[in-house]
Protein backbone atom coordinates (compact mmCIF):
# COMPACT_ATOMS: atom_id res chain seq x y z
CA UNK A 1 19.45 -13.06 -13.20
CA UNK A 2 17.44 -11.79 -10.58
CA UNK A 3 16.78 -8.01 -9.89
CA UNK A 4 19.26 -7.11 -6.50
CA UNK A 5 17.43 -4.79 -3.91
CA UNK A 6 19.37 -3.67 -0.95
CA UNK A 7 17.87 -2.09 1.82
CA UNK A 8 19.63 -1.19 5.07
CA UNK A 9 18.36 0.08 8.68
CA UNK A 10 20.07 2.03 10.57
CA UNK A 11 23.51 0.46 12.44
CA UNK A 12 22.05 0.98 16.01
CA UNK A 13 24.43 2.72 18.45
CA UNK A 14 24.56 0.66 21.45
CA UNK A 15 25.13 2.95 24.19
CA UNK A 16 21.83 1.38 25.57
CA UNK A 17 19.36 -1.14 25.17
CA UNK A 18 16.67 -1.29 22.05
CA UNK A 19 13.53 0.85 22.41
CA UNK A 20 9.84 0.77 20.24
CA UNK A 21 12.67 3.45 17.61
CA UNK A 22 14.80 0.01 16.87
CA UNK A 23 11.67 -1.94 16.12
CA UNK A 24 9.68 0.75 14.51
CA UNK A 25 12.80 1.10 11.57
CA UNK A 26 13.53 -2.32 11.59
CA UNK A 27 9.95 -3.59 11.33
CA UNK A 28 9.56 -1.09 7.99
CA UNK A 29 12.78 -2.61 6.75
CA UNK A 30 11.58 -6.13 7.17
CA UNK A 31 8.30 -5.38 5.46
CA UNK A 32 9.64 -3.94 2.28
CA UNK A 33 12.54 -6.82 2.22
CA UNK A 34 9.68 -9.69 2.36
CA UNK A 35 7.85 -7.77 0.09
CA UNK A 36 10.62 -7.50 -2.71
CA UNK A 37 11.66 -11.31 -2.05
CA UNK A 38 7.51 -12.01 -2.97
CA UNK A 39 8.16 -10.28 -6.41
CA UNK A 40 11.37 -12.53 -6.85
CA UNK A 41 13.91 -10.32 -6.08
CA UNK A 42 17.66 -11.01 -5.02
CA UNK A 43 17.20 -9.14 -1.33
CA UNK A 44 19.93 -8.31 0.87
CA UNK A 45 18.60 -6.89 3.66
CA UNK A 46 21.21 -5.25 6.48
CA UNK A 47 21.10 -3.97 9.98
CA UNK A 48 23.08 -4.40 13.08
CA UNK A 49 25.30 -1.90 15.22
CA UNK A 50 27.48 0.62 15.19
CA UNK A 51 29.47 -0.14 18.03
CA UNK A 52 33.14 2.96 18.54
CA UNK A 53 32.90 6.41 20.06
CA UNK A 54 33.62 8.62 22.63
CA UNK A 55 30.04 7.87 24.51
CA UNK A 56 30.33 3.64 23.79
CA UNK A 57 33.86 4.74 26.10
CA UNK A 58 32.12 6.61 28.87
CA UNK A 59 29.28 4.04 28.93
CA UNK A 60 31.76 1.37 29.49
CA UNK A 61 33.71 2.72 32.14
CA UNK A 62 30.59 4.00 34.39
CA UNK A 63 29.90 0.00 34.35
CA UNK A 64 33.79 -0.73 34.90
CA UNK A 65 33.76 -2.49 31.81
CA UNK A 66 36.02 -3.16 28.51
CA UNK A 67 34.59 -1.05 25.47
CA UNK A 68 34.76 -4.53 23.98
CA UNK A 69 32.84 -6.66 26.72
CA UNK A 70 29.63 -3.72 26.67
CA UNK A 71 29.21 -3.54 23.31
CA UNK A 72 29.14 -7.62 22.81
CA UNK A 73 26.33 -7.51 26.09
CA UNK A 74 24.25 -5.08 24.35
CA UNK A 75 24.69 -5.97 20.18
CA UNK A 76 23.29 -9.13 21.77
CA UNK A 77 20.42 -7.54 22.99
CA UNK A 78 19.32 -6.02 19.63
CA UNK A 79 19.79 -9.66 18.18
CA UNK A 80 17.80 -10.84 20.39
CA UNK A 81 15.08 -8.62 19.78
CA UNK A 82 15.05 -8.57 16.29
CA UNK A 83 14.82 -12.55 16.57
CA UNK A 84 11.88 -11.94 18.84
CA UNK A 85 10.27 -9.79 15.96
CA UNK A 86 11.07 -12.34 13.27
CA UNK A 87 12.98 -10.06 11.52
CA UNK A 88 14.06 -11.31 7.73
CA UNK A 89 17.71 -9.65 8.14
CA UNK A 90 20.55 -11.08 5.39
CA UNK A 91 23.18 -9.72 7.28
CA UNK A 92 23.55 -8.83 10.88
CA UNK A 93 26.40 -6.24 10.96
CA UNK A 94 28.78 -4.76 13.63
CA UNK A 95 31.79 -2.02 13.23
CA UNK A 96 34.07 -4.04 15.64
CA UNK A 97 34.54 -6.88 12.75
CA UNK A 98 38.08 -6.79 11.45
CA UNK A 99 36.44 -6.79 7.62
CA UNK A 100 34.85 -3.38 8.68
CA UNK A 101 37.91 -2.31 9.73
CA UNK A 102 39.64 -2.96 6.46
CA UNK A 103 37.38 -1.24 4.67
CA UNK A 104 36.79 2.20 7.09
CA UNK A 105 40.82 2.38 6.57
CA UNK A 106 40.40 1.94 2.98
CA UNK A 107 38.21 4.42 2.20
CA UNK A 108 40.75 6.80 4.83
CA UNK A 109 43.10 5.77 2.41
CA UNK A 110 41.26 6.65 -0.75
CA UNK A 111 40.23 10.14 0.76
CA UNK A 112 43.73 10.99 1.46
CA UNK A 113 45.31 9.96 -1.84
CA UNK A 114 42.51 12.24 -3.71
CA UNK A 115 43.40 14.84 -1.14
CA UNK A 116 40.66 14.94 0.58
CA UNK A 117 41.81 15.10 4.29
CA UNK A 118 44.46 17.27 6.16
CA UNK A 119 45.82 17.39 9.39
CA UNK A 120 44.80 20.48 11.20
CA UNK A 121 43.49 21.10 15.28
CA UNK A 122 39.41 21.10 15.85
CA UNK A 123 38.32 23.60 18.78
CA UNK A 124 34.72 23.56 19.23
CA UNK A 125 31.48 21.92 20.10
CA UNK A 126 30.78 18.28 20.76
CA UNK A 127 27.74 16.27 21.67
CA UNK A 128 28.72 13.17 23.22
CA UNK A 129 25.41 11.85 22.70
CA UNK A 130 25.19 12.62 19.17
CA UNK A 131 28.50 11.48 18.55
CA UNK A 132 28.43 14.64 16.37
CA UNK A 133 30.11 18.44 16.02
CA UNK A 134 27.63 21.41 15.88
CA UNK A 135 28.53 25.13 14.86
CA UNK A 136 28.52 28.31 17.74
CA UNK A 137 25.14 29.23 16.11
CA UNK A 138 23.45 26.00 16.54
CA UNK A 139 24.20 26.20 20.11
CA UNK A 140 21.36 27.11 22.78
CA UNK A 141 21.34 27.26 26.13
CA UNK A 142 24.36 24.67 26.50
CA UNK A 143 22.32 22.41 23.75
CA UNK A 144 22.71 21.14 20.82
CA UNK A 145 19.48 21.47 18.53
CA UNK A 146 18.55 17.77 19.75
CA UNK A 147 18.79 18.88 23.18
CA UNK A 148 22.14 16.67 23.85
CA UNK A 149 24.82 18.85 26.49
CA UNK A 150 27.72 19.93 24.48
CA UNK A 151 31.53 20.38 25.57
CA UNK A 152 34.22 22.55 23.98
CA UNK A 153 36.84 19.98 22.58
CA UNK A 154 40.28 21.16 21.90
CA UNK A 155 42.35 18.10 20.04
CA UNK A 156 44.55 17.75 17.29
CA UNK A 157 42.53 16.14 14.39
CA UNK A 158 42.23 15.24 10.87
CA UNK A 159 39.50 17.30 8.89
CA UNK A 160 37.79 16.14 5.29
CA UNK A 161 37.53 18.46 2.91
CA UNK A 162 33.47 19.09 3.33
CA UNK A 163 33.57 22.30 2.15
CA UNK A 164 34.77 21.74 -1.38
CA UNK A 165 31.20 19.26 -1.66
CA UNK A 166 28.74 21.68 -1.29
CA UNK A 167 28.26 22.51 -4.91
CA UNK A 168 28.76 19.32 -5.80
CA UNK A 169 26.20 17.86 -3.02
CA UNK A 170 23.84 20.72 -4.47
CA UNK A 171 24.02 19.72 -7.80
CA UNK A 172 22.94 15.56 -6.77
CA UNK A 173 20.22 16.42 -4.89
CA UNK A 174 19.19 18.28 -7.86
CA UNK A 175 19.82 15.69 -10.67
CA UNK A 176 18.09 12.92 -8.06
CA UNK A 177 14.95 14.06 -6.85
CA UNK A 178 14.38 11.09 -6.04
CA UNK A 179 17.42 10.75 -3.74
CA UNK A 180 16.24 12.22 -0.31
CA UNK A 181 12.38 11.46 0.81
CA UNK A 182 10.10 12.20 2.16
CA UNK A 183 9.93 15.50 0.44
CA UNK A 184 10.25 17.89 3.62
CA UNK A 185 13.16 15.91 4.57
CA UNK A 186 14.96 16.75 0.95
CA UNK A 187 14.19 20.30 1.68
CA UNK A 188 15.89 20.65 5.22
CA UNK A 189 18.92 19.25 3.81
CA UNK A 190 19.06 20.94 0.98
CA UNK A 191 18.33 24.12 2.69
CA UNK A 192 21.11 23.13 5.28
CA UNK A 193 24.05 22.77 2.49
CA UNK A 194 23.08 26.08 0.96
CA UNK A 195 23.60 27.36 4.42
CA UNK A 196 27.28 26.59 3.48
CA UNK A 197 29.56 23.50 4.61
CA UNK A 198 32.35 23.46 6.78
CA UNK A 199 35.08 21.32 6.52
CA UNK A 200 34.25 18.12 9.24
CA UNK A 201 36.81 16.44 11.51
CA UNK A 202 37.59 13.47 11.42
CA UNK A 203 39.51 11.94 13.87
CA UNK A 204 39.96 11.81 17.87
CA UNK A 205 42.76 11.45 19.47
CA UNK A 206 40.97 12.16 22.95
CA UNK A 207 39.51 8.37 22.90
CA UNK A 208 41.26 5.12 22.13
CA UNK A 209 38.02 2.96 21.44
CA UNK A 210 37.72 3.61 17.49
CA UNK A 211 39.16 2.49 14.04
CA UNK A 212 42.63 3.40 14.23
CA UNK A 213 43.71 6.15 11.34
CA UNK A 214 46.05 4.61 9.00
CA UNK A 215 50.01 5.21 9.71
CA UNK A 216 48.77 8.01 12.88
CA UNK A 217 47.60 5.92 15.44
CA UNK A 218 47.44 8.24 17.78
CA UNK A 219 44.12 9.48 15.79
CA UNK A 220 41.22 6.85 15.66
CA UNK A 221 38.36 7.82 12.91
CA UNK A 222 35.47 9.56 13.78
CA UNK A 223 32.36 7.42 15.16
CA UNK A 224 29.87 8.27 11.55
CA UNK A 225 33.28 8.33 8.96
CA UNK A 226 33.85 4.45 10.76
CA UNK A 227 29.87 3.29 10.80
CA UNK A 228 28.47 4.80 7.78
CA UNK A 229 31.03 2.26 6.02
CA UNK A 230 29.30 -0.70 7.50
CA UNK A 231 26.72 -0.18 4.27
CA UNK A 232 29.50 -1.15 2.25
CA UNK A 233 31.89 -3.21 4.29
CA UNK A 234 28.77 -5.49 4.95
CA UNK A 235 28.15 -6.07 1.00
CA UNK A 236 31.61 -6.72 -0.27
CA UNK A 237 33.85 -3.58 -0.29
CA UNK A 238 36.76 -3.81 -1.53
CA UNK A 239 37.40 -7.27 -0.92
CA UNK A 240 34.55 -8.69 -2.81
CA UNK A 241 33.69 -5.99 -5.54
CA UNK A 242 31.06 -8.23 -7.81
CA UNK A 243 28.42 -8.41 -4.81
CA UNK A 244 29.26 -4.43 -3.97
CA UNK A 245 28.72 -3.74 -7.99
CA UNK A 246 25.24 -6.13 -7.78
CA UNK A 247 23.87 -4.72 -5.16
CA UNK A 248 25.67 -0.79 -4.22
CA UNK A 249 23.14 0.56 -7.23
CA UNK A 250 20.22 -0.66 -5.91
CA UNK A 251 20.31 0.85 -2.18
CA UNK A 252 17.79 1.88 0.03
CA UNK A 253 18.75 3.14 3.54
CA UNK A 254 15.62 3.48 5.91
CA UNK A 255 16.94 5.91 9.06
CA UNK A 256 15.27 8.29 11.60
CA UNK A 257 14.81 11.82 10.88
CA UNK A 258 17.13 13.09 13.62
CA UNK A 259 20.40 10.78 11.77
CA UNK A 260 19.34 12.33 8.19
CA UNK A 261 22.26 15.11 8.16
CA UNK A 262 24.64 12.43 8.51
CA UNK A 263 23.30 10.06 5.29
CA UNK A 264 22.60 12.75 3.25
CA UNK A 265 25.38 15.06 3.41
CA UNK A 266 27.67 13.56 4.96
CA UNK A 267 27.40 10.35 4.01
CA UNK A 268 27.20 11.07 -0.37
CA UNK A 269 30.47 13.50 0.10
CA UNK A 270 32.55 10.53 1.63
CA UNK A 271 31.58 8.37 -1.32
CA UNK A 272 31.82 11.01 -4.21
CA UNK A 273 35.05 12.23 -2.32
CA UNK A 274 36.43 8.44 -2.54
CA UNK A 275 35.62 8.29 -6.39
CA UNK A 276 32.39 5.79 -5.07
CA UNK A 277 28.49 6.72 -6.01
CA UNK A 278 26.14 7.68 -3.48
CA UNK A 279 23.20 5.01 -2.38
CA UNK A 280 20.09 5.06 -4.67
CA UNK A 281 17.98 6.93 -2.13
CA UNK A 282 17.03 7.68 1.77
CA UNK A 283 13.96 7.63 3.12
CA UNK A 284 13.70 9.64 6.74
CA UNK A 285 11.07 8.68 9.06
CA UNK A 286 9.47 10.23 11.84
CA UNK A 287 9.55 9.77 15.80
CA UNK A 288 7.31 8.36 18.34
CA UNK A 289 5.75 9.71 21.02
CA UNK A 290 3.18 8.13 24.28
CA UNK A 291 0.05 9.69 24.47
CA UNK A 292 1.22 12.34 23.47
CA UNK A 293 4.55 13.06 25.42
CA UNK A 294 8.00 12.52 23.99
CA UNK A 295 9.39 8.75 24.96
CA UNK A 296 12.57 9.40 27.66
CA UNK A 297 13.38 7.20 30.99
CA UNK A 298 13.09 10.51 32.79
CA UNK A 299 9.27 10.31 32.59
CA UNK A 300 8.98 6.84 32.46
CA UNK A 301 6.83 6.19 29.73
CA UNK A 302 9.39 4.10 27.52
CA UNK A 303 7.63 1.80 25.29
CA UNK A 304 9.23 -1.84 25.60
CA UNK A 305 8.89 -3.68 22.55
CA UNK A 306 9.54 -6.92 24.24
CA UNK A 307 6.41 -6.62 26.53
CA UNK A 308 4.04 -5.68 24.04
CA UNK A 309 5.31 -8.73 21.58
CA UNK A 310 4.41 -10.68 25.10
CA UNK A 311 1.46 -9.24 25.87
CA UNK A 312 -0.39 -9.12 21.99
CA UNK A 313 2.16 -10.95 19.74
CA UNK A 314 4.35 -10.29 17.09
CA UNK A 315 1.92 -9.16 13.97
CA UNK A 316 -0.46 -7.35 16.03
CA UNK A 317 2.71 -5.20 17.65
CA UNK A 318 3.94 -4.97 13.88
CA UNK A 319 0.59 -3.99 12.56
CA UNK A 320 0.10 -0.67 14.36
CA UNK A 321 3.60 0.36 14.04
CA UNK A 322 3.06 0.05 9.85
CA UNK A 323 -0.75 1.40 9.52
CA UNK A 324 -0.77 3.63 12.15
CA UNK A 325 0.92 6.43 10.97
CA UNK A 326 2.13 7.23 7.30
CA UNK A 327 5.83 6.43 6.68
CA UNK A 328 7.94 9.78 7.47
CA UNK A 329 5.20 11.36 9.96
CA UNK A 330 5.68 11.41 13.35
CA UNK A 331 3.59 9.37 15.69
CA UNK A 332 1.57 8.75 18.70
CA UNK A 333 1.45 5.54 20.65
CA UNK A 334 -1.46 4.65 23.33
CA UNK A 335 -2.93 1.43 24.30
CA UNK A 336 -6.38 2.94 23.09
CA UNK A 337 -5.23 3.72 20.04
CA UNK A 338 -3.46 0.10 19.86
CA UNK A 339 -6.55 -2.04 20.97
CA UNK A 340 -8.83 -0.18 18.77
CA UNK A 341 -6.57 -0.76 15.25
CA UNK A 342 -6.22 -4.95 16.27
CA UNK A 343 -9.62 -4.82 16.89
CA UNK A 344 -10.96 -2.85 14.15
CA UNK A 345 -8.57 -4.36 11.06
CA UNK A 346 -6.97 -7.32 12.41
CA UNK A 347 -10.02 -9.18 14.05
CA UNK A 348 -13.51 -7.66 12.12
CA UNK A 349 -12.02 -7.55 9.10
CA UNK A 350 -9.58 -9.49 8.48
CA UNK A 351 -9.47 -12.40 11.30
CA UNK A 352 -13.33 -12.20 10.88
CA UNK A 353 -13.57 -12.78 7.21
CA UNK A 354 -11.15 -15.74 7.27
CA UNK A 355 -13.18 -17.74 10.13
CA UNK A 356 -16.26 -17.71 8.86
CA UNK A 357 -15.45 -18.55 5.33
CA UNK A 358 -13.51 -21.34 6.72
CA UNK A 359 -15.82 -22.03 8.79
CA UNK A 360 -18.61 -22.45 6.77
CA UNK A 361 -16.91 -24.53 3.93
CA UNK A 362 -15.23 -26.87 6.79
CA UNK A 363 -18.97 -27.70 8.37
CA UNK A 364 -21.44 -27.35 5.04
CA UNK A 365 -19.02 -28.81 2.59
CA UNK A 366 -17.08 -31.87 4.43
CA UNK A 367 -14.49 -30.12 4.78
CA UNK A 368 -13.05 -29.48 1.25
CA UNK A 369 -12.22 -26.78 -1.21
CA UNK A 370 -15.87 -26.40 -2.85
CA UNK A 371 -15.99 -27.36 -6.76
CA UNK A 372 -17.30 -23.86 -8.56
CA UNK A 373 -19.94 -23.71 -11.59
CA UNK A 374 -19.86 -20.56 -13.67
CA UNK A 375 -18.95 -17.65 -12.62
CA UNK A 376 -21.04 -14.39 -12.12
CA UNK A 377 -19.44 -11.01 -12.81
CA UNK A 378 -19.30 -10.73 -9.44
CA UNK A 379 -17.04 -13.53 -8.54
CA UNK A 380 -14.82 -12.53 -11.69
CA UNK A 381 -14.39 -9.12 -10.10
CA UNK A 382 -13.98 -10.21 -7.20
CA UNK A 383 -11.01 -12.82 -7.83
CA UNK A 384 -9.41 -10.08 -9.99
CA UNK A 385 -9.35 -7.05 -7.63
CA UNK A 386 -5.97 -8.48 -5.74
CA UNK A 387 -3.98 -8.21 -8.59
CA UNK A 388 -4.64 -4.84 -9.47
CA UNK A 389 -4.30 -4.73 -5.22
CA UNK A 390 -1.15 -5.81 -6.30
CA UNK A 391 -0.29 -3.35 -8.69
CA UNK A 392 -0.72 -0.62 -6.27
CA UNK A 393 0.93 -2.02 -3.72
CA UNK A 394 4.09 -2.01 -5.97
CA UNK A 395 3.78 2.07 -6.70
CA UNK A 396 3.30 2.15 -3.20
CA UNK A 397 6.21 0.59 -1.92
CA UNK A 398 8.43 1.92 -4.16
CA UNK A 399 7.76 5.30 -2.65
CA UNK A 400 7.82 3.70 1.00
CA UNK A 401 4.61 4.52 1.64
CA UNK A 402 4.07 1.65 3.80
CA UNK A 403 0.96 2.80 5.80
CA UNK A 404 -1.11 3.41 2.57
CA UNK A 405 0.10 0.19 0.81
CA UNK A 406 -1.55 -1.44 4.22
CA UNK A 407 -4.63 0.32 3.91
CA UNK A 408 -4.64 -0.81 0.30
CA UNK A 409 -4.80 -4.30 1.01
CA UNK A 410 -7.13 -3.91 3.90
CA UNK A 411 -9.58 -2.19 1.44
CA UNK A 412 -9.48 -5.09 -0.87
CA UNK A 413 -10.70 -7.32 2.45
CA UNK A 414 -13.44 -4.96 3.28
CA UNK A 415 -14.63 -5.68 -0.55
CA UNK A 416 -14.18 -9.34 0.60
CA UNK A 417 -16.44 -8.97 3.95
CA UNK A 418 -18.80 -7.01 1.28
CA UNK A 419 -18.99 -9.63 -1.37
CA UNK A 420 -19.97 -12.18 1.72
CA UNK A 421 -22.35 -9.95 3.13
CA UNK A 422 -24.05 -9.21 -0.28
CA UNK A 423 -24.07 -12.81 -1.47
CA UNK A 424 -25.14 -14.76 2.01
CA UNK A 425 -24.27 -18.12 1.23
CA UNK A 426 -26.07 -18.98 4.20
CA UNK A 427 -28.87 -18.57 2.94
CA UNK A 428 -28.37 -20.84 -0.63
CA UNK A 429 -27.35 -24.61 1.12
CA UNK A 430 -30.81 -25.79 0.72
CA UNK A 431 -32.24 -23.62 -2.60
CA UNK A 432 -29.40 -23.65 -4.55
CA UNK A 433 -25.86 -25.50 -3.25
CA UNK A 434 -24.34 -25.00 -6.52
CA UNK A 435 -24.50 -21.47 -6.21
CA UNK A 436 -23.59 -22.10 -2.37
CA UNK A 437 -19.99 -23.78 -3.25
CA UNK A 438 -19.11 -21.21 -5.98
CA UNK A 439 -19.45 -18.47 -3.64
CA UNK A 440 -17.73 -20.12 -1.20
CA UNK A 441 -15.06 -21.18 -3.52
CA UNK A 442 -14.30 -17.53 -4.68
CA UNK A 443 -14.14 -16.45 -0.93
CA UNK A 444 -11.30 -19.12 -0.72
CA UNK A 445 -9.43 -18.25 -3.30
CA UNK A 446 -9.64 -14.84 -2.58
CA UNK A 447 -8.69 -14.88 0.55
CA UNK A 448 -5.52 -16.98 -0.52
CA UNK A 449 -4.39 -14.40 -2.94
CA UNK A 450 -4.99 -11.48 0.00
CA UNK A 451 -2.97 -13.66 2.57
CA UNK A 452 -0.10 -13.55 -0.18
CA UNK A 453 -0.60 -9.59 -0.39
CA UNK A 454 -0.56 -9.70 3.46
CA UNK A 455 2.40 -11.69 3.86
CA UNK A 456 4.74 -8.88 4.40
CA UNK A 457 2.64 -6.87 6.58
CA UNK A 458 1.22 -9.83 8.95
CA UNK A 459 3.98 -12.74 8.11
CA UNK A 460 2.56 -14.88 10.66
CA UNK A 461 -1.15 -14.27 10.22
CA UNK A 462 -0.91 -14.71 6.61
CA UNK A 463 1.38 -18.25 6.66
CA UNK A 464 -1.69 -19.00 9.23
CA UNK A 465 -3.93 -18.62 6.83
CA UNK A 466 -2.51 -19.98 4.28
CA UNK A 467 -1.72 -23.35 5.90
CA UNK A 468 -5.20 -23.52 6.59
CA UNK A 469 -5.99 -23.50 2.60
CA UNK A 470 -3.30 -25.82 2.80
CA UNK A 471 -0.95 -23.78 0.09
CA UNK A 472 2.22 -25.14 -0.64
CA UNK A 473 4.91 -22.57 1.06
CA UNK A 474 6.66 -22.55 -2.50
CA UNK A 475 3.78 -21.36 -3.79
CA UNK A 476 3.41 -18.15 -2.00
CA UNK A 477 5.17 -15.69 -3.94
CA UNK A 478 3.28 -12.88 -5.93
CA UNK A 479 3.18 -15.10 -9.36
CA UNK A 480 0.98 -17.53 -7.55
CA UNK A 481 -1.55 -15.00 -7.46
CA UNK A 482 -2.64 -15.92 -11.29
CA UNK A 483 -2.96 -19.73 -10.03
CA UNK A 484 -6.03 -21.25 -8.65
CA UNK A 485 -7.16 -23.74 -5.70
CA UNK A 486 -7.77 -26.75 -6.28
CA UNK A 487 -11.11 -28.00 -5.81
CA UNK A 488 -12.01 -30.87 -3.40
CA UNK A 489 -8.45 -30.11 -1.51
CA UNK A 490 -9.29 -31.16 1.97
CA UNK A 491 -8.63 -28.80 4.47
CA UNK A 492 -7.73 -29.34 8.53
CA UNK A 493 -10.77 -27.76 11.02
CA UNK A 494 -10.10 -23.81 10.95
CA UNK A 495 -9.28 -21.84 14.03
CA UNK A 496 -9.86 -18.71 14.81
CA UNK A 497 -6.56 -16.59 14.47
CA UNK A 498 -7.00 -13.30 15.91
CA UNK A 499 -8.39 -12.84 19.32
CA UNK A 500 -10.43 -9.70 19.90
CA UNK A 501 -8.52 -7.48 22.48
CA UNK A 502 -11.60 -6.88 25.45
């Protein structure tokens, strides 16, 4: 049976439209899913949108709208995005799917039968924005630490038992080092719970638009208690319990930095607290800024990801956002910046490589796969580096360190451009064709196995390039890496397939 791997972004609150923040996460996501699927793994790969709260409420009525009728207008308008990005998604999720519902109220139910929740009155601070309760000492100038306005929120509400985890919490984070990453990120939270826990409420009964609390529907479940379920709800549970069991251990939620108190505190005391395991691990990842500035409509320098995708395409937009920065670093987008990585690693190096190797064998060798003779050290090296690329790549991934798996693979092509550059079959059509055609041969193949390396990173690009060579799309997958081309395969006229940005 296949190995499951589950990996989830976050469920997108749609108070607004998607920004370059949805793509950014979902992009990562969608590289590591295609990435696992290569190896031959059962991938379930989630995202979608968290869709209840007190702000979803407000939103809706400033447009004189139903809660229902907004959130359908703009869940839409991530789908459509992440169809414009090609996104790999299994499952497409939302929180206002009766199945969700079933299971929010179940685990309600489970919490309360291991007496986990009680019914008590919450006085104190609320960001709207955040969906989310902060302490008196957290509070600055009218601010939450994320800069969202706060109210003072007197209601009746239902509290869980927080308090009683933090010892507990402690004591995973320590026998899972693995759990939180990166590494800074597993110290702020870990930091934060020895601070102390408080217990967290629950419930509302100030807004309508929410899962309703089981047998007290004048209480509807707090916004995070009702969406962190969706990582769950969307893979079986309770209702089908043999995909939740497949796939449950094998987790990997991808989120932004400033959502990480909610998955790892929060989020791991529900599930112990409801007799449930927490996921496998959580990687955090940073923010983005322009040139330089912090991204808000206020200064008008949001980055559409729709325009760009327009403007350059889909790999060279999902390019930058991967290599750019490392994976859990903040980052900076500007168009120099942009222009110079397409130019620099998509079209010299990579684009550049393919085309005239392609080039060459479609004019000087009618257009066929050349047959090879023996071959030098050289070639053998050569035709062996991508799957110890390979190897690396793996380590790499399974840390989420997607920017230096990238740079990985781009350092086997600049061995590729090398092993051209040193070899110059140019130079050998009339002295020595033999020599010519193996060189040309091993270029081939090794750009085939690097466009199944890429195929993750550039999905387009690579299938591109790989039609060219005219590989079979069944044989794609990371095992096909130990086969070989076939000689004498005729191949269609190459194209270039990157356009230098002037």
């Amino acid at each position: 049976m296949k190995k499951a791997f589950y990996i989830t972004s976050p469920i997108y609150y749609v108070n607004d439209v998607p920004h370059i923040g949805h793509a950014y996460t979902t992009i990562a996501c969608d590289m590591l899913a295609r990435f696992y699927r290569q190896k031959g793994q059962d991938v379930l790969f989630l995202t979608g949108t968290d869709e209840h709260g007190q702000k979803i409420e407000k939103s809706a009525a400033a447009k004189n709208m139903q809660p229902k009728d907004f959130v359908d207008n703009i869940s839409k308008s991530f789908e459509d995005l992440f169809h414009k990005l090609k996104i790999s998604h299994t499952v497409f999720a939302r929180t206002t799917t009766p199945e969700h519902y079933k299971t929010v109220q179940e685990m309600w139910r489970r919490l309360k039968e291991n007496d986990q929740i009680y019914l008590g009155s919450y006085s104190g601070w609320y960001a709207v924005r955040d969906e989310a309760f902060y302490s008196e000492d957290e509070i600055k100038d009218g601010k939450a630490p994320t800069g969202a306005p706060v109210e003072y929120v007197t209601e009746p509400s239902y509290f869980f038992k927080l308090s009683e985890w933090q010892e507990p919490l402690l004591n995973f984070y320590r026998d899972n080092p693995d759990f939180i990453a990166p590494e800074s990120r597993r110290n702020e939270v870990i930091r934060f719970v020895e601070g102390g826990l408080r217990d967290l409420s629950i419930s509302r009964t100030s807004i309508k638009w929410g899962v309703p609390v089981p047998d007290d529907e004048n209480h509807v479940i707090y916004v995070w208690l009702d969406a962190l379920n969706i990582y769950i709800s969307s893979i079986g549970f309770p209702h089908n319990l043999e995909q939740f069991e497949k796939f449950w251990p094998e987790s990997l939620h991808i989120v932004g930095k400033d959502i990480l108190r909610f998955h790892a505190v929060y989020w791991p005391a529900f599930l112990m607290a409801a007799g449930l395991t927490p996921p496998k691990r959580l990687f955090a990842h940073g923010w983005w800024t322009k040139d330089g500035e912090k991204i808000s409509k206020s200064t008008g320098n949001v980055i559409d990801p729709v325009a760009l995708v327009d403007q350059y395409g889909n790999d060279p937009f999902r390019y930058f956002l991967l290599r750019e920065v490392p994976f859990g670093h903040d980052g900076d987008f500007s168009n120099t910046a942009f222009i110079h990585r397409l130019n620099a690693d998509l079209a010299n190096t990579y684009g550049n490589l393919v085309q005239r190797t392609l080039a060459f064998v479609y004019k000087h060798n009618e257009g066929k796969i050349p047959t090879p003779s023996d071959l030098s050290p050289e070639d053998q090296e050569l035709l062996a580096l991508p799957a110890q690329i390979l190897k690396d790549m793996e380590k790499l991934m399974a840390e989420q360190a997607l920017s230096r798996a990238i740079e990985r693979a781009w350092e086997g092509l600049f061995e590729g451009n090398r092993y051209m550059d040193i070899q110059k079959p140019w130079t050998l059509k009339a002295t020595d064709p033999s020599r010519m055609a193996t060189i040309l041969y091993v270029l081939c193949d090794f750009i085939r196995q690097m466009a199944i390396l890429t195929s993750s990173i550039v999905p387009e690009l690579s299938s591109q390039i790989l039609s060219q060579l005219c590989i079979d799309p069944n044989h794609r997958h990371f095992d096909a890496l130990s086969t070989q081309l076939i000689p004498e395969t005729p191949i269609p006229e190459p194209k270039p397939l990157v356009q230098k940005i002037i």
